[in-house]
PDB file of N, CA and C in Angstrom:
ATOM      1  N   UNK A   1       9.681 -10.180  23.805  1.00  0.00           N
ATOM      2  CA  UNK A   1       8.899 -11.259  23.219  1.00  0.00           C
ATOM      3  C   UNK A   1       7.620 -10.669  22.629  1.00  0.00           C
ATOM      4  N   UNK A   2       7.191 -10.682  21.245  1.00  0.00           N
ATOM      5  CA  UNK A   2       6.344 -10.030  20.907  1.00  0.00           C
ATOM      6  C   UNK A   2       4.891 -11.189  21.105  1.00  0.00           C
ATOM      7  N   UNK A   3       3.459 -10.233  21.147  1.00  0.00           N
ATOM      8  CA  UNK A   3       2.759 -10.506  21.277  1.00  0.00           C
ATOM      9  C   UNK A   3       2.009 -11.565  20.255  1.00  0.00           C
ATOM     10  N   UNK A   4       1.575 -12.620  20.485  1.00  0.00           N
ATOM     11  CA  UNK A   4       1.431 -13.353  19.656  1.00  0.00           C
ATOM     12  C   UNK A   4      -0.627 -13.466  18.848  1.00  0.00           C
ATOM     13  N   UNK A   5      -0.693 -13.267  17.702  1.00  0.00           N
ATOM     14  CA  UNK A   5      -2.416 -13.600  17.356  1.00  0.00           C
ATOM     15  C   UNK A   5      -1.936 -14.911  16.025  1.00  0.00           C
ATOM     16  N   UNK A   6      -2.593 -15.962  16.562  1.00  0.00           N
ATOM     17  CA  UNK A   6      -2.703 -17.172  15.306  1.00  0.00           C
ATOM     18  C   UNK A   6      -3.980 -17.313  14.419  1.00  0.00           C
ATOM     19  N   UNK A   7      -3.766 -16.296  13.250  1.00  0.00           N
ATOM     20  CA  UNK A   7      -5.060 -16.755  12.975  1.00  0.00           C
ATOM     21  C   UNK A   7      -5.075 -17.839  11.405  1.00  0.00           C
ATOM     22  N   UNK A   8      -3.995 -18.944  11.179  1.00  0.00           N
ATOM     23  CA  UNK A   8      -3.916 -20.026  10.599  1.00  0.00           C
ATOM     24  C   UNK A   8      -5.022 -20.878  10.621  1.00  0.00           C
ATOM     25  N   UNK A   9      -5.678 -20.808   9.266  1.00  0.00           N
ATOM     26  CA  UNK A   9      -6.618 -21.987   8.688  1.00  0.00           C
ATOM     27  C   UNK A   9      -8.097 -20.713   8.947  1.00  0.00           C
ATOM     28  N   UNK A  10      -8.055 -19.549   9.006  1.00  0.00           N
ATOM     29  CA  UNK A  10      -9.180 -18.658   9.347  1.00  0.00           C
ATOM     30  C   UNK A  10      -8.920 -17.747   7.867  1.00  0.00           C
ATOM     31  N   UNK A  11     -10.626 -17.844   7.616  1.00  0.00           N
ATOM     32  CA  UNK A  11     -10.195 -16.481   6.067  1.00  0.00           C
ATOM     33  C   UNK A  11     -10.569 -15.130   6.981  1.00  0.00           C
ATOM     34  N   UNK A  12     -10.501 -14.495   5.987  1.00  0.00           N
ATOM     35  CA  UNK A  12     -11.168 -13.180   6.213  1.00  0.00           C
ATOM     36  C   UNK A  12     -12.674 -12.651   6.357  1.00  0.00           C
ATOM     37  N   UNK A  13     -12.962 -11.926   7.630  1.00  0.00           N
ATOM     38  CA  UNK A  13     -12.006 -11.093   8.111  1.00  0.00           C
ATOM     39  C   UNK A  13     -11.804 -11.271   9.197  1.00  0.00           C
ATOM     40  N   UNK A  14     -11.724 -12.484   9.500  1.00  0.00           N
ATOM     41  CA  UNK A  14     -11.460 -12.515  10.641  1.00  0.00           C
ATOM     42  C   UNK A  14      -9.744 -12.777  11.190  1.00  0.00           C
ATOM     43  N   UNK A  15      -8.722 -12.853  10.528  1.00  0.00           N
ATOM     44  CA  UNK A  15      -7.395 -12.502  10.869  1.00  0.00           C
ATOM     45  C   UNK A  15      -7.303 -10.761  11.337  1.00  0.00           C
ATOM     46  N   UNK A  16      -7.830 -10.156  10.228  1.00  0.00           N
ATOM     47  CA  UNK A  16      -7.923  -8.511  10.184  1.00  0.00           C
ATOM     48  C   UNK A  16      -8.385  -8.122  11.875  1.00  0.00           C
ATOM     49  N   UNK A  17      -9.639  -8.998  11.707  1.00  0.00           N
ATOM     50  CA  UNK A  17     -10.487  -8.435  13.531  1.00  0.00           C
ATOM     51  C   UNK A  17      -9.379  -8.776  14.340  1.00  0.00           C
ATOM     52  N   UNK A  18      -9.096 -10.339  14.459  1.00  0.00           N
ATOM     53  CA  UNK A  18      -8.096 -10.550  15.584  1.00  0.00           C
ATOM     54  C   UNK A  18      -6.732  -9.827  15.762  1.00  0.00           C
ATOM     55  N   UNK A  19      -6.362  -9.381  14.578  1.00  0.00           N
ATOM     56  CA  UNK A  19      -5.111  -8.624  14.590  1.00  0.00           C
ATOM     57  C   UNK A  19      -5.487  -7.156  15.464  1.00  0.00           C
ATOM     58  N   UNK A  20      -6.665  -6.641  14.928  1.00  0.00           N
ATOM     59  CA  UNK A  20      -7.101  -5.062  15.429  1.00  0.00           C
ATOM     60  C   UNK A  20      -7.260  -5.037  16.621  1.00  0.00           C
ATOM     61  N   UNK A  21      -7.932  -6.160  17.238  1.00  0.00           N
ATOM     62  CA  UNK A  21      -8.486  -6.368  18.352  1.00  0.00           C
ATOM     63  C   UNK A  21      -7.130  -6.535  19.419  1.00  0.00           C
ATOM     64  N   UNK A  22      -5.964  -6.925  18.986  1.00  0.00           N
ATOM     65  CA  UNK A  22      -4.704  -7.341  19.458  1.00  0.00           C
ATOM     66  C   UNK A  22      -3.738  -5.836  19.531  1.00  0.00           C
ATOM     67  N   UNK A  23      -4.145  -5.187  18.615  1.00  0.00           N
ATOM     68  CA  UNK A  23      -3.608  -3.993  18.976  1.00  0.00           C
ATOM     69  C   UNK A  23      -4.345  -2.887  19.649  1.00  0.00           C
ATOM     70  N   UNK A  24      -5.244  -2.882  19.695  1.00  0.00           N
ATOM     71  CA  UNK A  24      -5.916  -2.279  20.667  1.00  0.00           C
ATOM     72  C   UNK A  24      -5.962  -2.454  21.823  1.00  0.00           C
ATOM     73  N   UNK A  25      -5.382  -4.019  22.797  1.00  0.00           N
ATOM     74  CA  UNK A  25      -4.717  -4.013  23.428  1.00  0.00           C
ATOM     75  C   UNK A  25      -3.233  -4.153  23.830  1.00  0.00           C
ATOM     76  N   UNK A  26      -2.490  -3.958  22.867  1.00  0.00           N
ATOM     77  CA  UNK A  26      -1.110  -3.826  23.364  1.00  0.00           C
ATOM     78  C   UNK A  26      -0.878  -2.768  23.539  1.00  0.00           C
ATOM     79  N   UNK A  27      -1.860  -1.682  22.521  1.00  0.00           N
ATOM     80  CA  UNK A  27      -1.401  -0.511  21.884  1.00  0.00           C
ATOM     81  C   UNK A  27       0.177   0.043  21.640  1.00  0.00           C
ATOM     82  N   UNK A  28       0.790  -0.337  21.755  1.00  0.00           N
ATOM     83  CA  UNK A  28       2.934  -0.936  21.200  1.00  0.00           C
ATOM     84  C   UNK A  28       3.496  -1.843  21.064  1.00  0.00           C
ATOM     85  N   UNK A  29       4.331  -2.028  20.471  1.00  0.00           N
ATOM     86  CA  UNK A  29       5.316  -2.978  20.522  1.00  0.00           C
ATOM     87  C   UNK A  29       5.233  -3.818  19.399  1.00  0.00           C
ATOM     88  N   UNK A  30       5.864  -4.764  19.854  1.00  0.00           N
ATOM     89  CA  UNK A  30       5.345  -5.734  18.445  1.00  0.00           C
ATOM     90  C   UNK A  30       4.144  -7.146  18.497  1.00  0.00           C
ATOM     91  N   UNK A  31       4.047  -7.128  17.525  1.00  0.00           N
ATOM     92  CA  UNK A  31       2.831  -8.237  17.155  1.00  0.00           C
ATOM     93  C   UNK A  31       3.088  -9.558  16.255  1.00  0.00           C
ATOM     94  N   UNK A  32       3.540 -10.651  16.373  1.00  0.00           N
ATOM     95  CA  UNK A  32       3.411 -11.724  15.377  1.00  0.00           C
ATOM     96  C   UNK A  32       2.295 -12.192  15.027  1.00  0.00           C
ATOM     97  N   UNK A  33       2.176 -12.274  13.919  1.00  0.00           N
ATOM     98  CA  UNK A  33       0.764 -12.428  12.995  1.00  0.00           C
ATOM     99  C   UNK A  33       0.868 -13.823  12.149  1.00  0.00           C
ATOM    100  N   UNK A  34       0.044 -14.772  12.265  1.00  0.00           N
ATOM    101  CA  UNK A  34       0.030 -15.706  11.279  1.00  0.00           C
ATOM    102  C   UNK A  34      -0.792 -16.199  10.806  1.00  0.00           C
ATOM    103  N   UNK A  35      -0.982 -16.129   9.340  1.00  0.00           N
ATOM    104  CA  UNK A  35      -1.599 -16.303   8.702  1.00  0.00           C
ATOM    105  C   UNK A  35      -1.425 -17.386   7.247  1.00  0.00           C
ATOM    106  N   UNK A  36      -2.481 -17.586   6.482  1.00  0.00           N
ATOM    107  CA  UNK A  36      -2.255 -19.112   5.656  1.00  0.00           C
ATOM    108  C   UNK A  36      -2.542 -18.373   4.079  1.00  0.00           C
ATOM    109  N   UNK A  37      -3.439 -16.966   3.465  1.00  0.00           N
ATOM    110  CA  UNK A  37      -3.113 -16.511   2.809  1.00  0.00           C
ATOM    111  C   UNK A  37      -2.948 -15.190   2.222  1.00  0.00           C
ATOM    112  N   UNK A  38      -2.599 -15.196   0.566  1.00  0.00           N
ATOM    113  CA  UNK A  38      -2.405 -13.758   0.466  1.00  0.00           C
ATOM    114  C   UNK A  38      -3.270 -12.812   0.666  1.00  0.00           C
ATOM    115  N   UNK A  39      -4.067 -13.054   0.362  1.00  0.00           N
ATOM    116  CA  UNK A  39      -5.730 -12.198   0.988  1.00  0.00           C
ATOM    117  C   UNK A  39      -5.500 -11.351   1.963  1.00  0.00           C
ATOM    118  N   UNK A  40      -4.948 -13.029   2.995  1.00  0.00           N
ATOM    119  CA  UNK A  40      -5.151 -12.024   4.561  1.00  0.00           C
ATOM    120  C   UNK A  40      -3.799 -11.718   4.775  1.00  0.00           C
ATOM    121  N   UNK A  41      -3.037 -11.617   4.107  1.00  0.00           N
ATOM    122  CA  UNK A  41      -1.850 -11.197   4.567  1.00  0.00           C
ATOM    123  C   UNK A  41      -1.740  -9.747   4.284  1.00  0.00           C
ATOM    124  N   UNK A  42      -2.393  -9.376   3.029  1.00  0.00           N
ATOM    125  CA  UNK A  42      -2.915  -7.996   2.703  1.00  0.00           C
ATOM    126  C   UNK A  42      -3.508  -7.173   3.186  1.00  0.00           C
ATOM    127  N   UNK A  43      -4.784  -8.077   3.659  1.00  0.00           N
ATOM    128  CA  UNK A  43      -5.557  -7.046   4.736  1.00  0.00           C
ATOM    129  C   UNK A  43      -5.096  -6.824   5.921  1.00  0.00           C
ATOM    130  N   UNK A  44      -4.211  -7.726   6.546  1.00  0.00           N
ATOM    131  CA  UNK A  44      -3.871  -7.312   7.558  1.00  0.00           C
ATOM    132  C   UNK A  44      -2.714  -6.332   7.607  1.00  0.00           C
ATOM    133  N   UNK A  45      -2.044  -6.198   6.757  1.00  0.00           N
ATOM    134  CA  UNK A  45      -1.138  -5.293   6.750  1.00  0.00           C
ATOM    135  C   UNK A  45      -1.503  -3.980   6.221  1.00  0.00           C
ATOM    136  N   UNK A  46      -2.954  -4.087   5.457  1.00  0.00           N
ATOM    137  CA  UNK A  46      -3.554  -2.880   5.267  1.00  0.00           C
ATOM    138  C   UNK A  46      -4.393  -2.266   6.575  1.00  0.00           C
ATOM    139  N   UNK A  47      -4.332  -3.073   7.490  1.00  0.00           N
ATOM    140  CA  UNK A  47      -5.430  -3.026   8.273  1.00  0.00           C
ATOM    141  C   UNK A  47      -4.406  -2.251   9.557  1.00  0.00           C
ATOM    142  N   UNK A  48      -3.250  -2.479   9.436  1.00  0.00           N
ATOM    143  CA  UNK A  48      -2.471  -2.565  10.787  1.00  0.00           C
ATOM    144  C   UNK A  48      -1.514  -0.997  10.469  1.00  0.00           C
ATOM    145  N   UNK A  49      -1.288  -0.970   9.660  1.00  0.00           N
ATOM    146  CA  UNK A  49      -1.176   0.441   9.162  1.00  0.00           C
ATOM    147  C   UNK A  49      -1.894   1.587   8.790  1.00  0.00           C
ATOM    148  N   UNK A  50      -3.279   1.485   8.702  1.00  0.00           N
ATOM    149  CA  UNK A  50      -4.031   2.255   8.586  1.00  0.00           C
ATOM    150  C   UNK A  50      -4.113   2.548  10.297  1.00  0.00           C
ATOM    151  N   UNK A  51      -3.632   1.864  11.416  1.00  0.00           N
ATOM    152  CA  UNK A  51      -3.364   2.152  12.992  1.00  0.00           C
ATOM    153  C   UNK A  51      -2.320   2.688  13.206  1.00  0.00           C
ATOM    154  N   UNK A  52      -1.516   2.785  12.235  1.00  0.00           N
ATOM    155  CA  UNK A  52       0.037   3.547  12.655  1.00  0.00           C
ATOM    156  C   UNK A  52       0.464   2.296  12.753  1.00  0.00           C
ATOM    157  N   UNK A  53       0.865   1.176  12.401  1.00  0.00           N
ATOM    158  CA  UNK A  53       1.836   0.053  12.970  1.00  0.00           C
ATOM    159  C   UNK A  53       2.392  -0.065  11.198  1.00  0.00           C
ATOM    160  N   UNK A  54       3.639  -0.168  11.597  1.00  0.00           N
ATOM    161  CA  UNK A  54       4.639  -0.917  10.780  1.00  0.00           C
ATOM    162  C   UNK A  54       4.595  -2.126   9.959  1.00  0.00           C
ATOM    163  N   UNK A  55       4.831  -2.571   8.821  1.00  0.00           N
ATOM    164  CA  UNK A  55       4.819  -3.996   8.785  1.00  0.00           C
ATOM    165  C   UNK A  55       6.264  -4.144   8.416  1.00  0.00           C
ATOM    166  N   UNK A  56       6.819  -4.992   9.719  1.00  0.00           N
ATOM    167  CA  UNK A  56       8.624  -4.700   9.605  1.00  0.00           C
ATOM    168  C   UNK A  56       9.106  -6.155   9.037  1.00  0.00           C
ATOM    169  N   UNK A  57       8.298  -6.966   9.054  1.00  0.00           N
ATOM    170  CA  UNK A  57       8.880  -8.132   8.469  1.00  0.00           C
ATOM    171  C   UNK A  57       7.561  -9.567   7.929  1.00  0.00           C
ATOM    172  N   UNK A  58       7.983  -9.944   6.643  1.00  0.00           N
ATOM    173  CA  UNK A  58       6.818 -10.785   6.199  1.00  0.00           C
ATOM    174  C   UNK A  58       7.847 -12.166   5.864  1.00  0.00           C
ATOM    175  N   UNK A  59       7.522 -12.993   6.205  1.00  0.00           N
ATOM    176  CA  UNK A  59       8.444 -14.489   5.756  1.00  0.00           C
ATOM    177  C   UNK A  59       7.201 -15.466   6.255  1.00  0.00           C
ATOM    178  N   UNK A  60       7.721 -16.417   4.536  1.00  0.00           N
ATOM    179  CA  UNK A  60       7.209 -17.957   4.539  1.00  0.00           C
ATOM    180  C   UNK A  60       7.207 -18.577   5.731  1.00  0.00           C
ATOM    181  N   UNK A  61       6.259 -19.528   6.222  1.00  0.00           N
ATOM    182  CA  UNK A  61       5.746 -20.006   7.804  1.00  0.00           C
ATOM    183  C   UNK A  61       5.415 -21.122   7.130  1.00  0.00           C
ATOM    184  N   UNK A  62       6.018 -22.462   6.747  1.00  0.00           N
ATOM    185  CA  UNK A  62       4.968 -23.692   6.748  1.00  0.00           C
ATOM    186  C   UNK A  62       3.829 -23.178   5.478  1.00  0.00           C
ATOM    187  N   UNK A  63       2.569 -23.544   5.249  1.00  0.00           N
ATOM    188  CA  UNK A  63       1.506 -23.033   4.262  1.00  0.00           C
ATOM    189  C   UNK A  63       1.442 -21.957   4.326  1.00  0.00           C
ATOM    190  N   UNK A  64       1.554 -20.702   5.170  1.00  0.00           N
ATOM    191  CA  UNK A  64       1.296 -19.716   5.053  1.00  0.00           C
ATOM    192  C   UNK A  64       2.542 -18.651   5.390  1.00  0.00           C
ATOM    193  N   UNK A  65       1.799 -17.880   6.031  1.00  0.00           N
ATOM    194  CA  UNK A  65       3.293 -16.393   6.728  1.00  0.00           C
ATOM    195  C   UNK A  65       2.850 -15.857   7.869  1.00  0.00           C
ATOM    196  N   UNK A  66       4.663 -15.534   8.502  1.00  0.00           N
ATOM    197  CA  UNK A  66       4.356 -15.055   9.890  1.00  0.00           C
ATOM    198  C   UNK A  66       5.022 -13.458   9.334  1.00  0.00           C
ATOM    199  N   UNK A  67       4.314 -12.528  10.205  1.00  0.00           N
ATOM    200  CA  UNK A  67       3.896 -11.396   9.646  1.00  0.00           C
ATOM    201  C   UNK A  67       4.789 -10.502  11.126  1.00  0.00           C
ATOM    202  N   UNK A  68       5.802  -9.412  11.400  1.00  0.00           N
ATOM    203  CA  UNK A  68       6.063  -9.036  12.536  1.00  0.00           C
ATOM    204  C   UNK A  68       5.245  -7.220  12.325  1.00  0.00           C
ATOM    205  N   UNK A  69       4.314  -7.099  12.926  1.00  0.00           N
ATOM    206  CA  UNK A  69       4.097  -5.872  12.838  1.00  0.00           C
ATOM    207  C   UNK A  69       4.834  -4.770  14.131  1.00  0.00           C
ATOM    208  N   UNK A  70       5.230  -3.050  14.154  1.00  0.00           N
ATOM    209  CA  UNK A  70       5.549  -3.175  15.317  1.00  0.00           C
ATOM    210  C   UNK A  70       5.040  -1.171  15.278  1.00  0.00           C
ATOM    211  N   UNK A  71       5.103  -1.224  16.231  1.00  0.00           N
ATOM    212  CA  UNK A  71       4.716   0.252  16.774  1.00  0.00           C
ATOM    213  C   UNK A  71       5.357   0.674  18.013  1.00  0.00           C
ATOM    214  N   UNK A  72       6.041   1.922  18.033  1.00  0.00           N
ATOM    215  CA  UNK A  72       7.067   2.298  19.286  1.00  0.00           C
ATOM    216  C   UNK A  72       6.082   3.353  19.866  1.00  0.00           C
TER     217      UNK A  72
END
């Protein structure tokens, strides 16, 4: 069950922080990410890979996207 951060109806940067902040404590595995736009869907996937994490899957969510990042 991957770890869950909601950061729907929040701009930037604060999806980016909560995402970083979320991997810094899992430090593996996977992460569901959700978010409402392209902005932050960018940064966070710029943000989460510049950590070594993956972005293994991006799909339409309602207004925005759920984002699966993952790191082994």
């Amino acid at each position: 069950m991957p770890e869950t951060v909601d950061a729907s109806g929040l701009s930037c940067p604060q999806p980016v922080i909560m995402t970083l902040n979320k991997i810094k404590e899992v430090d593996k595995g996977e992460i569901e990410v959700f978010v409402d736009t392209d902005t932050s869907k960018e940064n966070v996937s710029r943000a989460a890979q510049s950590q070594g994490w993956d972005v293994a899957e991006i799909t339409k969510s309602g207004t925005g996207y759920r984002m699966l990042i993952k790191k082994e």
